[in-house]
Protein backbone atom coordinates (compact mmCIF):
# COMPACT_ATOMS: atom_id res chain seq x y z
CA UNK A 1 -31.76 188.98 -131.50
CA UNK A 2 -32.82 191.17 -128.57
CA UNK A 3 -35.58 193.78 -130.14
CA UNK A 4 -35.66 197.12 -127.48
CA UNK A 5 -39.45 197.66 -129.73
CA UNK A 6 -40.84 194.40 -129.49
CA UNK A 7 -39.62 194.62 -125.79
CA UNK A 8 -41.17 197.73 -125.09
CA UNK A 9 -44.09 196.11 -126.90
CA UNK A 10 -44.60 193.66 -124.83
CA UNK A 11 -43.65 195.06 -121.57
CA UNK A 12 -46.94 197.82 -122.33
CA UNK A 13 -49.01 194.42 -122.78
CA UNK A 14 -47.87 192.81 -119.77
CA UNK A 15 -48.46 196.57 -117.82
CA UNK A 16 -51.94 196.05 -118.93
CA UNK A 17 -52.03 192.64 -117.22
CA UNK A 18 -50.80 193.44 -114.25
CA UNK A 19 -53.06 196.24 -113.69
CA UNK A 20 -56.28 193.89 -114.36
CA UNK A 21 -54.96 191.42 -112.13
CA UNK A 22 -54.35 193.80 -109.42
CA UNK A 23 -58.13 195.18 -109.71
CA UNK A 24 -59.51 191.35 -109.25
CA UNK A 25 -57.11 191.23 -106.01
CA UNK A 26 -58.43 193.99 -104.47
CA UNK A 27 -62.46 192.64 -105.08
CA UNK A 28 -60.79 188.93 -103.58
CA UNK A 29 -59.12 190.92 -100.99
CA UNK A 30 -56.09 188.05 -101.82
CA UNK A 31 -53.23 188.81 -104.00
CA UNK A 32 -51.93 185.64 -103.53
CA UNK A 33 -54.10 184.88 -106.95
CA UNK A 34 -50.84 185.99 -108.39
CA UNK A 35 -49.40 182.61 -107.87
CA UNK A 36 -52.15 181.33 -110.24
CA UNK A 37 -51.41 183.59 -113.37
CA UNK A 38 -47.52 183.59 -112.59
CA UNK A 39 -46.97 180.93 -115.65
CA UNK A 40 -49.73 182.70 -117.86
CA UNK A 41 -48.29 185.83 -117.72
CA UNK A 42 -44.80 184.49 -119.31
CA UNK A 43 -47.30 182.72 -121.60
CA UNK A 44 -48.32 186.53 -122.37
CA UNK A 45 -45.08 187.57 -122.93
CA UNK A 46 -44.04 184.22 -124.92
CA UNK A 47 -46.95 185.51 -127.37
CA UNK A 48 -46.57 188.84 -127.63
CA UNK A 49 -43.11 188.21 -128.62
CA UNK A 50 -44.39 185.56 -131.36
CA UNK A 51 -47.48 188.58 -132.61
CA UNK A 52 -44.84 191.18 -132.84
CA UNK A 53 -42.06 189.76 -134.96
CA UNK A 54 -42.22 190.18 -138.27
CA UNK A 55 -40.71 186.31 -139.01
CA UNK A 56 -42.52 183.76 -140.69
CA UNK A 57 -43.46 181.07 -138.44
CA UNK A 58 -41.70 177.98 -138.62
CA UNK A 59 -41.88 174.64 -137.19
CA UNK A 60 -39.73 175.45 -134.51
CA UNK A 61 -41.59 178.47 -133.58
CA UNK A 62 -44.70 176.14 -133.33
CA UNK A 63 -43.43 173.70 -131.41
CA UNK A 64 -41.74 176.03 -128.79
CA UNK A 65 -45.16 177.64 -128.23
CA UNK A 66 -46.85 174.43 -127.72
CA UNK A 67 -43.98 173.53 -125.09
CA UNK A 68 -44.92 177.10 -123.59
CA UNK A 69 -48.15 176.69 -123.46
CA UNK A 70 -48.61 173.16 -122.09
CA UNK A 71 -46.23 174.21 -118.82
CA UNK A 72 -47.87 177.40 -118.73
CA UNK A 73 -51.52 175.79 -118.64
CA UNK A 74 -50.75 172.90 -116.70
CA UNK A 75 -48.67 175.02 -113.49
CA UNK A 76 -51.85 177.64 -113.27
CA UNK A 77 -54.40 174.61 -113.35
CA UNK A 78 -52.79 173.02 -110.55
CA UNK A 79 -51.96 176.63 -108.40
CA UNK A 80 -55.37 177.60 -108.50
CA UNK A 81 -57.01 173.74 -107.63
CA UNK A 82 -54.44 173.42 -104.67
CA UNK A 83 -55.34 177.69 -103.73
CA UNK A 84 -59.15 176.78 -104.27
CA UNK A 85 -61.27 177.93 -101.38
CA UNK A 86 -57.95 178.68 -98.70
CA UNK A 87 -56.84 181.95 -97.58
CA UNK A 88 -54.42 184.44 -98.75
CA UNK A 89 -51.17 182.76 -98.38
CA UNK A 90 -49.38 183.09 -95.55
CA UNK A 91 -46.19 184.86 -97.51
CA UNK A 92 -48.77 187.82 -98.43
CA UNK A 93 -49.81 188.08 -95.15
CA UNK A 94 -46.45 188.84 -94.28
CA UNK A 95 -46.12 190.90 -97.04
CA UNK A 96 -49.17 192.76 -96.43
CA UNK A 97 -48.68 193.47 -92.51
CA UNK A 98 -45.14 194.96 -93.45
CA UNK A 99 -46.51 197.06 -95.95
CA UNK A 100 -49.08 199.00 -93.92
CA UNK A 101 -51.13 201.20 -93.94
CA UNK A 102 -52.53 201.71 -98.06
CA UNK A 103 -51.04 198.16 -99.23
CA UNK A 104 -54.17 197.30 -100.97
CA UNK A 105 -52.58 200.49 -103.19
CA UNK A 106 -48.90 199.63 -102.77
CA UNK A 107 -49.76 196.16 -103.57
CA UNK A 108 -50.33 196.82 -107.37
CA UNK A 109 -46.33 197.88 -107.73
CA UNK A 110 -44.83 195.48 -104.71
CA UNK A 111 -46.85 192.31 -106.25
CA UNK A 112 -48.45 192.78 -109.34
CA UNK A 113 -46.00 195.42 -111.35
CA UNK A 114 -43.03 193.46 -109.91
CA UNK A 115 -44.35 190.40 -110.91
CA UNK A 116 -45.42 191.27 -114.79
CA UNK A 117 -41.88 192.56 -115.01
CA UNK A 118 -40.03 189.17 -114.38
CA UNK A 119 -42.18 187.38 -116.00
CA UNK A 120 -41.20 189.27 -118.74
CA UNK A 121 -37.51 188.69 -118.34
CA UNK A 122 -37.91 185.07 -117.93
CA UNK A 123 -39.74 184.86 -121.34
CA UNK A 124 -36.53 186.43 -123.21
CA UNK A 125 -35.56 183.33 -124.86
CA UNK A 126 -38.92 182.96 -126.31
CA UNK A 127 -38.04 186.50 -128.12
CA UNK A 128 -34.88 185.24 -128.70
CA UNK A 129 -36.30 182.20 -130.54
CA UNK A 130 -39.26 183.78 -132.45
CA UNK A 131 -36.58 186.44 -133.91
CA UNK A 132 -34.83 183.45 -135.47
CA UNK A 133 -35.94 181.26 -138.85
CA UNK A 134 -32.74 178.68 -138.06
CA UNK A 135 -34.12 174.99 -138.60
CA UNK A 136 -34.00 172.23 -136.04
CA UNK A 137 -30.97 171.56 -135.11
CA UNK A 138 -29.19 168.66 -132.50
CA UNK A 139 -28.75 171.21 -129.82
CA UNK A 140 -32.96 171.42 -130.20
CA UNK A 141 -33.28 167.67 -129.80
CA UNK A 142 -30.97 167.82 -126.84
CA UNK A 143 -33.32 170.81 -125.56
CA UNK A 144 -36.36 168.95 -126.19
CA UNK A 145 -35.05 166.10 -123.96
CA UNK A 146 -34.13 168.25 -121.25
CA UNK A 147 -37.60 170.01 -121.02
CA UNK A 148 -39.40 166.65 -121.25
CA UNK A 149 -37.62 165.62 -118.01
CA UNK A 150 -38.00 168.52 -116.53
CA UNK A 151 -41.92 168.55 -117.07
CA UNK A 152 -42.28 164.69 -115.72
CA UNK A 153 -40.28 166.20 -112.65
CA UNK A 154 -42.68 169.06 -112.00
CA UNK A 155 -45.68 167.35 -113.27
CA UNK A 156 -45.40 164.17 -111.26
CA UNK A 157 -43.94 165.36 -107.96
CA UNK A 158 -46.54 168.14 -107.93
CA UNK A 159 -49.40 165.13 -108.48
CA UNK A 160 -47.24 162.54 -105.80
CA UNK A 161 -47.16 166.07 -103.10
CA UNK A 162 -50.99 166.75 -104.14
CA UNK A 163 -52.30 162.91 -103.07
CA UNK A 164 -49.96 162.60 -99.83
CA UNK A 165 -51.72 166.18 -98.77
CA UNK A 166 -55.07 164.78 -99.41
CA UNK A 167 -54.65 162.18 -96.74
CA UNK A 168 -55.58 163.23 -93.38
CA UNK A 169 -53.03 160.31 -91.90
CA UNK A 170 -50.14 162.00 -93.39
CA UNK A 171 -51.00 165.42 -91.43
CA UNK A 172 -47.40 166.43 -89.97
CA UNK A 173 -45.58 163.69 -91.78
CA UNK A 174 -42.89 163.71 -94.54
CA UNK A 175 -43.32 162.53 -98.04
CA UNK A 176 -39.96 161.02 -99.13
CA UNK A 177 -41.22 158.13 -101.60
CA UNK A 178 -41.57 158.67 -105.34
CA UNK A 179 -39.03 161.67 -106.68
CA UNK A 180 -39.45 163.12 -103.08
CA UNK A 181 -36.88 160.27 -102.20
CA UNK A 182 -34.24 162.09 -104.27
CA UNK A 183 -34.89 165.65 -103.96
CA UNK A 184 -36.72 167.77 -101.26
CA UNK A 185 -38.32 169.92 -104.20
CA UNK A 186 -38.37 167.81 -106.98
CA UNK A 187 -41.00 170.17 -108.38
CA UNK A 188 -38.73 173.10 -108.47
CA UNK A 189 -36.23 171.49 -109.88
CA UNK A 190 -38.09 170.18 -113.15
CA UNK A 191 -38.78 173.90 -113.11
CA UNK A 192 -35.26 174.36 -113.00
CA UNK A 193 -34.57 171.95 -116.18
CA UNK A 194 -37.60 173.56 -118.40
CA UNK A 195 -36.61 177.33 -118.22
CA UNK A 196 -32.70 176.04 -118.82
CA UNK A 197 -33.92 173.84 -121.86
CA UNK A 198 -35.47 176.95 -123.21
CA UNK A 199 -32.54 178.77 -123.17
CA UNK A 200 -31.08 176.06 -125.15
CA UNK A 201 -33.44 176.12 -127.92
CA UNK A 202 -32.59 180.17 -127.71
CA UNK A 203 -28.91 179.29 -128.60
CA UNK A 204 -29.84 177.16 -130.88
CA UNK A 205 -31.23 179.69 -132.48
CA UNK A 206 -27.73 181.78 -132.10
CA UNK A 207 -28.77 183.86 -128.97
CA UNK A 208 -26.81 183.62 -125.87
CA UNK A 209 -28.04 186.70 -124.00
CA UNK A 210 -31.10 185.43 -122.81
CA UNK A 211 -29.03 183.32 -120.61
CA UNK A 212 -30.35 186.55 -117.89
CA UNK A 213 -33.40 184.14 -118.30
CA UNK A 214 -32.51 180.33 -116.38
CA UNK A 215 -29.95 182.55 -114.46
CA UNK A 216 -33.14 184.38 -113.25
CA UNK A 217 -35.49 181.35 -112.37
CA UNK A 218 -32.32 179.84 -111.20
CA UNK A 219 -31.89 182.64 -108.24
CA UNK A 220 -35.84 182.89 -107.66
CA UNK A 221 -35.77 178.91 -106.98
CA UNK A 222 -32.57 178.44 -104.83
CA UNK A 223 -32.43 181.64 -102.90
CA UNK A 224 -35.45 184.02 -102.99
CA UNK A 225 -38.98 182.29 -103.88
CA UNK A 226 -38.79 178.39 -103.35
CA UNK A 227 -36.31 176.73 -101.58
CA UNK A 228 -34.92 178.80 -98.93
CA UNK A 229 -38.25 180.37 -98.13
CA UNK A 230 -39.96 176.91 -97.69
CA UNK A 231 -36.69 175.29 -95.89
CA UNK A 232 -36.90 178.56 -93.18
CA UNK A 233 -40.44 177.17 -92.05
CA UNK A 234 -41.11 173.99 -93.08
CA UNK A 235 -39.59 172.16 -90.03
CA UNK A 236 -41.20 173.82 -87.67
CA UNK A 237 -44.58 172.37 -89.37
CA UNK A 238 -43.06 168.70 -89.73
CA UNK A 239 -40.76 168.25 -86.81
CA UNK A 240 -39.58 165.20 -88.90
CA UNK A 241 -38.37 167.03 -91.59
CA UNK A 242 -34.65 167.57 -90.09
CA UNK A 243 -33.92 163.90 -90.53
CA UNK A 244 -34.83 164.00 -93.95
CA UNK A 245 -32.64 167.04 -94.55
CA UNK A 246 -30.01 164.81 -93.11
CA UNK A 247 -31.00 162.05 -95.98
CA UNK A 248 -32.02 164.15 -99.07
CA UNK A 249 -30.37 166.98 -101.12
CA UNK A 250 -31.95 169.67 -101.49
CA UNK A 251 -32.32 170.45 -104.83
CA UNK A 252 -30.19 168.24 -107.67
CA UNK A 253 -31.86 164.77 -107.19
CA UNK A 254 -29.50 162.10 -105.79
CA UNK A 255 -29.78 158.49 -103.75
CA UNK A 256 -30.91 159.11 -100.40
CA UNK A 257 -27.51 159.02 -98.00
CA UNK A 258 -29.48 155.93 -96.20
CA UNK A 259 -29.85 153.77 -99.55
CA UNK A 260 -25.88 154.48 -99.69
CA UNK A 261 -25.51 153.59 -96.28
CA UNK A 262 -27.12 150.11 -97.32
């Protein structure tokens, strides 16, 4: 069940956070190390929830936290090795130049607060979960399965995007082998499947509200965050990229329109 305490809580914790991370920005001079803790703060949140409830922990609980923590660990590690040594990204550059003059000072509600806060909303079905002492049930299983494919998505397109960007002969080429072939961001859509899985495992548990959760994520991947900020630039910096728009979805992986063509 939703807990206004435990929210309140946790939303103190993750105001703590936040704050901390916005002091290291301003010694970096980057908030863009945001990107890196993104996952770890909903890791925060996913815990708090857990140290607050007065439940006994059960299997599930354990296992869901393991789930947590593995995509939580796993996305930072690989933001902050492909960030290592660049320059404040080029979205809070933007960001910064439209929020002059004082945005190291503005940044710290515009970034940072902003940030804690929706990472809190997206961990609601953890809450959701940890209130609950229901055993396993098939609608878990069927969860399970649905994060599992959604981590090899994430996981293996963000390793097959990592090694074509480490070859200099690919500069201002397309990668459209390996899960690139069926999606244009298969990455975000394995992020898609895990936050959607968890809400499944929350109504296993009897909770539907935290639905607000993969609806979220959902909005921040499609329209706001990931794909239609990278689709408004990324052809100008691959001109070839507008024939594989014209091959690819978007999003939901499917057979290239070519391969059909065949």
């Amino acid at each position: 069940m939703f807990n206004m305490e435990i929210f309140f809580y946790t939303l103190g914790v993750m105001f703590i956070f936040a704050v901390a991370l916005w002091v290291v920005s301003r010694i970096k001079h980057d908030v863009g190390i945001v990107d890196s803790f993104w996952s770890l703060l909903i890791l925060a949140a996913g815990l708090c929830f857990l140290f607050f409830t007065d439940n006994v922990i059960t299997e599930k609980h354990i296992i869901i936290t393991l789930l947590l923590a593995a995509w939580a660990i796993r996305l930072s590690a690989h933001i902050t090795w492909r960030n290592w040594g660049q320059e404040e990204d080029s979205r809070y550059q933007e960001i910064r130049k439209n929020n002059e003059p004082n945005f190291e000072f503005k940044s710290l509600y515009i970034v940072f607060l902003l940030q804690a806060f929706l990472a809190l909303i997206v961990a609601l079905p953890l809450m959701s979960i940890y209130s609950s002492d229901s055993a396993i049930s098939t609608l878990d299983y069927i969860a399970l399965t649905l994060w599992l494919f959604g981590m090899f998505f994430e996981a293996v397109s963000d390793m097959q995007l990592a090694r074509f960007k480490a070859s200099n002969s690919n500069r201002g080429k397309v990668l459209n082998t390996g899960l690139w072939r069926y999606s244009r961001h298969p990455n975000y859509f394995g992020e898609f499947c895990i936050w959607w899985a968890f809400f499944l495992f929350a109504l296993a548990s009897g909770h539907w509200w935290s639905i607000v959760s993969p609806l979220l994520v959902s909005v921040l991947l499609l329209k706001v965050s990931g794909v239609s900020l990278l689709e408004s630039t990324i052809s100008e910096r691959r001109p070839k990229y507008a024939e594989y728009r014209k091959t690819t979805n978007a999003f939901f992986p499917w057979f290239p329109k070519k391969f059909l063509e065949l």
